[in-house]
C-alpha atoms as a PDB file:
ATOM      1  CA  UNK A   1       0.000   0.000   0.000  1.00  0.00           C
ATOM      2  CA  UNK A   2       2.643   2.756   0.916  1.00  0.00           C
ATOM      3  CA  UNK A   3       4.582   1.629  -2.167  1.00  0.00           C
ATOM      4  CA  UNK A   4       1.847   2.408  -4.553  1.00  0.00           C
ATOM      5  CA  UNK A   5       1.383   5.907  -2.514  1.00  0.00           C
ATOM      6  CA  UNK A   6       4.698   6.695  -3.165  1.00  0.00           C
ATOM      7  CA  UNK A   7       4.780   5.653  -6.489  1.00  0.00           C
ATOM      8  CA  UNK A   8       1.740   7.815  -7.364  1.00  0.00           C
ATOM      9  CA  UNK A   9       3.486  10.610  -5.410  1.00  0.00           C
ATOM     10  CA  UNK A  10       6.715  10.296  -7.709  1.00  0.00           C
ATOM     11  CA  UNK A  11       5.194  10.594 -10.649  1.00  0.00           C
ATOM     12  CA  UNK A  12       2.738  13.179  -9.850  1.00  0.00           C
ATOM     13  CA  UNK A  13       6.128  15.016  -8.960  1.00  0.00           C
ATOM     14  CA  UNK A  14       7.431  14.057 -12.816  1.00  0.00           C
ATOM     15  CA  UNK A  15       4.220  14.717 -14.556  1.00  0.00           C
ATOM     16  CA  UNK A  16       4.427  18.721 -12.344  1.00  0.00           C
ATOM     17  CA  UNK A  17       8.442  19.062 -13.485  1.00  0.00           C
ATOM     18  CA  UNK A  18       7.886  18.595 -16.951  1.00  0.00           C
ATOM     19  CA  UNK A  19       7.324  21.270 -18.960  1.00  0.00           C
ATOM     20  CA  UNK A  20       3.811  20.801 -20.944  1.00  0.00           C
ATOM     21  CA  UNK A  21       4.272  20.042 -25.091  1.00  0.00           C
ATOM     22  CA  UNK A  22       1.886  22.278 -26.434  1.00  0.00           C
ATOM     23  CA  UNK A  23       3.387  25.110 -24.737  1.00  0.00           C
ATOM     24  CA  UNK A  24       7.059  24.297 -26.176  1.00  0.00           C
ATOM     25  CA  UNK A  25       5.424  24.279 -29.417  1.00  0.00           C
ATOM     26  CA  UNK A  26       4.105  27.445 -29.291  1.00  0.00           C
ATOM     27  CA  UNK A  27       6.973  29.285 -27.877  1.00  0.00           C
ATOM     28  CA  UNK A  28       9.057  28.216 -31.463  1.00  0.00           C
ATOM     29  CA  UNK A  29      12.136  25.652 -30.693  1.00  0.00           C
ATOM     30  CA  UNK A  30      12.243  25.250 -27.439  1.00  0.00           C
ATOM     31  CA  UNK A  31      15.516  27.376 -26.686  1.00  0.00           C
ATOM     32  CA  UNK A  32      13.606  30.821 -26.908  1.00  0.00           C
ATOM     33  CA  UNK A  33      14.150  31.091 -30.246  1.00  0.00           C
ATOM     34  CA  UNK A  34      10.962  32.074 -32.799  1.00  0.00           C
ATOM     35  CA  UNK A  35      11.017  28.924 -35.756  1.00  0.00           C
ATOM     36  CA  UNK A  36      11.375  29.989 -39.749  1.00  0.00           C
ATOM     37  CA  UNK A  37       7.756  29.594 -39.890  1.00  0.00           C
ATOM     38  CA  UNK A  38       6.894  32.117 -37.025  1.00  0.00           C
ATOM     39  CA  UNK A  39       9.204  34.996 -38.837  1.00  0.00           C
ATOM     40  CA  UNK A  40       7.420  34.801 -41.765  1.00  0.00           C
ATOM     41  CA  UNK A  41       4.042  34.774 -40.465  1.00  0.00           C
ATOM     42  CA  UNK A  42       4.954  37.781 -38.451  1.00  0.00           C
ATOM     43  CA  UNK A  43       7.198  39.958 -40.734  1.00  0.00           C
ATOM     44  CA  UNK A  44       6.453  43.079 -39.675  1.00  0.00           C
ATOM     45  CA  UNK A  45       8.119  42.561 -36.753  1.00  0.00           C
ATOM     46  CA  UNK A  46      11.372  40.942 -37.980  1.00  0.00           C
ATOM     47  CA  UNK A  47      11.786  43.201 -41.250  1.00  0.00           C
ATOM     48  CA  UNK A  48      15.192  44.223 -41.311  1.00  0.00           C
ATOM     49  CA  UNK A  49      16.138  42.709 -37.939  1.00  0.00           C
ATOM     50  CA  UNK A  50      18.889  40.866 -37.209  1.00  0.00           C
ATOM     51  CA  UNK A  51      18.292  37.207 -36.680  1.00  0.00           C
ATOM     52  CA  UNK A  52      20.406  34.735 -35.057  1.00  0.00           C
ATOM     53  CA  UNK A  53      18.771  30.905 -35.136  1.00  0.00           C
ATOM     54  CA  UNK A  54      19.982  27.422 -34.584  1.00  0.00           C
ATOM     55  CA  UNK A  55      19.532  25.728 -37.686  1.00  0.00           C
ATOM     56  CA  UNK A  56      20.407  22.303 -39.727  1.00  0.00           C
ATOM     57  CA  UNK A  57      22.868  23.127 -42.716  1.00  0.00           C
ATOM     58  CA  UNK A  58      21.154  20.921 -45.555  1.00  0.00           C
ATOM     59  CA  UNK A  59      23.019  21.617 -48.869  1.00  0.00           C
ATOM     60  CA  UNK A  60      25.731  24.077 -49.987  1.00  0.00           C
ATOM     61  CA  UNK A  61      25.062  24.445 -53.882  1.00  0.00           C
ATOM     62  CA  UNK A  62      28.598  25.540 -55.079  1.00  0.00           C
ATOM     63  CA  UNK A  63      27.555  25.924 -58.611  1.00  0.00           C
ATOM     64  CA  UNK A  64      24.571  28.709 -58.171  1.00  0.00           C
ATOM     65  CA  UNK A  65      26.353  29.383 -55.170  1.00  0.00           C
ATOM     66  CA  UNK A  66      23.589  29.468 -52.886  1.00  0.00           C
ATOM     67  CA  UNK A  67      23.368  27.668 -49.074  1.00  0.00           C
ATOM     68  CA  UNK A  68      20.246  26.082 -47.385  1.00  0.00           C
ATOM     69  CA  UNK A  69      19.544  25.656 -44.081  1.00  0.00           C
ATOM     70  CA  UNK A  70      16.541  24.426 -42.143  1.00  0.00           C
ATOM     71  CA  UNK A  71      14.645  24.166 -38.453  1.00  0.00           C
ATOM     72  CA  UNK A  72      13.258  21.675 -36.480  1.00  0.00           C
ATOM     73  CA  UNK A  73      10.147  21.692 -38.380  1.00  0.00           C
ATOM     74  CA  UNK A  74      12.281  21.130 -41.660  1.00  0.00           C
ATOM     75  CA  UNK A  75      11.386  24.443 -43.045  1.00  0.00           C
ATOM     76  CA  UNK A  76      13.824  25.733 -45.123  1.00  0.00           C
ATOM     77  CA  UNK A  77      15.646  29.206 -45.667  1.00  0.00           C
ATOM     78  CA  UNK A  78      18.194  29.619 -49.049  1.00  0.00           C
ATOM     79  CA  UNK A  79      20.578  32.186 -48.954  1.00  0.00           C
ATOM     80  CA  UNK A  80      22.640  33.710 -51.892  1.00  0.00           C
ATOM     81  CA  UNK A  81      26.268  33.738 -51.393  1.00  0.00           C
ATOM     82  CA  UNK A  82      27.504  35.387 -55.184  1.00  0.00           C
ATOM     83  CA  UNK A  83      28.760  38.868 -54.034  1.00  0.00           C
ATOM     84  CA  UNK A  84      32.401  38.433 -53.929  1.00  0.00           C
ATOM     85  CA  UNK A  85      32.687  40.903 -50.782  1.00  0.00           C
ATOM     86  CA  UNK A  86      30.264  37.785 -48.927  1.00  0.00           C
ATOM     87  CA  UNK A  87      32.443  35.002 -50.176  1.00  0.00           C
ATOM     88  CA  UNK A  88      35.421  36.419 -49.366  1.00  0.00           C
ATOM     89  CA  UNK A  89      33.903  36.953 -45.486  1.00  0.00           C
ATOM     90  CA  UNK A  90      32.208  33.707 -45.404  1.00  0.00           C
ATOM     91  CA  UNK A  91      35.210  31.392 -46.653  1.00  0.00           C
ATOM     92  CA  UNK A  92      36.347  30.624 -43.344  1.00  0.00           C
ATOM     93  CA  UNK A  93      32.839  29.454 -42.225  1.00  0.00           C
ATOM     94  CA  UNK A  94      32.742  27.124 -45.475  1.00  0.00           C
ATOM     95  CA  UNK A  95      35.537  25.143 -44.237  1.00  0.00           C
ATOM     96  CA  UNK A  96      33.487  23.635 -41.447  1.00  0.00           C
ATOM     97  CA  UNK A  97      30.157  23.001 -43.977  1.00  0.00           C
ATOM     98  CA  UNK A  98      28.974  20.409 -42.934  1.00  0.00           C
ATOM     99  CA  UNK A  99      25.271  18.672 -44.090  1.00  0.00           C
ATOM    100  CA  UNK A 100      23.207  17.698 -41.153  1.00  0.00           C
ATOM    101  CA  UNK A 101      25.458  19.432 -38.325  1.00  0.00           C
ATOM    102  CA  UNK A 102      23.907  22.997 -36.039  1.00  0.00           C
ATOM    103  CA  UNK A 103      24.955  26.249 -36.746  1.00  0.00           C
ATOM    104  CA  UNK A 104      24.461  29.001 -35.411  1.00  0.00           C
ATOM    105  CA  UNK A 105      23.428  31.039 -38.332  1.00  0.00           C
ATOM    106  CA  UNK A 106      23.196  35.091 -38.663  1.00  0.00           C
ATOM    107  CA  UNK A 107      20.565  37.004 -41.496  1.00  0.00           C
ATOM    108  CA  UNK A 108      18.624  40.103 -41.688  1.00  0.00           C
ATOM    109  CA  UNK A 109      15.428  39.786 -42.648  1.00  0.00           C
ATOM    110  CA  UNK A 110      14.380  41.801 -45.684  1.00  0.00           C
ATOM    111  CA  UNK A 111      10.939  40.381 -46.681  1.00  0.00           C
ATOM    112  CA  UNK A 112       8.742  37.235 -47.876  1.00  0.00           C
ATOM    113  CA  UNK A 113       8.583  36.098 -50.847  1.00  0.00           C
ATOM    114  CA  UNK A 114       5.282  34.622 -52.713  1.00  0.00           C
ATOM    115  CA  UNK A 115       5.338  31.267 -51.548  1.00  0.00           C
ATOM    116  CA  UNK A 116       5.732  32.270 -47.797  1.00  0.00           C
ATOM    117  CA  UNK A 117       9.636  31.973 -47.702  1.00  0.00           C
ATOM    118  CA  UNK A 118      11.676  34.213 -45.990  1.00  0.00           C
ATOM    119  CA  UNK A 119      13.638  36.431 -48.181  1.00  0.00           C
ATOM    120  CA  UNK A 120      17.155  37.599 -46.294  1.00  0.00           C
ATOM    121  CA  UNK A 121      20.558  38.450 -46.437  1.00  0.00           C
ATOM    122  CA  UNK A 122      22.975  35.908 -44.899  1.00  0.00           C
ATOM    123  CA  UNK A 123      25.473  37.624 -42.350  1.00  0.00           C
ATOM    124  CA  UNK A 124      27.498  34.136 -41.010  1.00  0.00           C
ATOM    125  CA  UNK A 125      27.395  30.651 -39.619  1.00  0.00           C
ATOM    126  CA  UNK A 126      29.207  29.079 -36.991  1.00  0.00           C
ATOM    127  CA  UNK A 127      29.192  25.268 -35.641  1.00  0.00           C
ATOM    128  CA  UNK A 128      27.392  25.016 -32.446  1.00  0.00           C
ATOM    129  CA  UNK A 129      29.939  22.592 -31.406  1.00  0.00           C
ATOM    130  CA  UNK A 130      32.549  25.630 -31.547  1.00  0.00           C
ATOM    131  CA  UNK A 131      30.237  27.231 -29.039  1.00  0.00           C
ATOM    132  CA  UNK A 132      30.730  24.515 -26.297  1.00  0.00           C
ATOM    133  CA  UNK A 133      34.649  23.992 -27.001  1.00  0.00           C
ATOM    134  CA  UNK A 134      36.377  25.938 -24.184  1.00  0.00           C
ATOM    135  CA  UNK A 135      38.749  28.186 -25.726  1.00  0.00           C
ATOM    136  CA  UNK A 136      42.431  28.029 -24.843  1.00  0.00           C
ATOM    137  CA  UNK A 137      43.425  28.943 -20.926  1.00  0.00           C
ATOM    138  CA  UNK A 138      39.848  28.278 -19.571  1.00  0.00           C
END
């Protein structure tokens, strides 16, 4: 009898500690940060803001020269890297390109296009994984 008490205590406890899904959802990934989806609906507030989200590098089109990246909800955002004055910025960051890994990726906002995707100017990427790495003397 007292074991079933204090089984029903314990997770009564775990069920009160967790945070509630619905609300994560709703407050974009989970880190405080708004998803793609949410900037576009609301673009008034993020026109030309800068934005700084954790996002999923998914290809790096060398040819057209243009990167994609994506959020949790696989929604993607394509940036144009052509002007020589961004490739010659961003060349360092292409070095650790990586499909699949984090970054932590950098844009202004300018608009949305037609089909609901957010139109903006790339600003830099860096691996999440750098962010955790203690630098040197710490």
């Amino acid at each position: 009898m007292k074991q079933g008490i204090l089984i029903t205590v314990v997770c009564a406890l775990v069920l009160i500690a967790l945070p509630p899904l619905a609300a994560e959802e709703k407050a974009g990934d989970g880190n405080g940060e708004p998803l793609l989806s949410e900037i576009a609906a609301s673009i008034d507030t993020y026109r030309s803001k800068t934005v700084t989200l954790r996002l999923r590098l998914k290809h790096v089109d060398k040819i057209f020269e243009k990167i994609t990246f994506y959020d949790k909800k696989n929604h993607d955002i394509e940036f144009d890297y052509s002007p020589r004055a961004l490739k010659k910025k961003l060349a360092a960051d292409f070095l650790n390109a990586h499909e699949g890994m984090f970054y932590s990726v950098t844009f202004v906002v300018q608009n949305v296009g037609n089909l609901g995707e957010i139109i903006a100017e790339l600003k830099g990427f860096k691996p999440l994984v750098l962010e955790t790495v203690p630098e040197k003397g710490d």
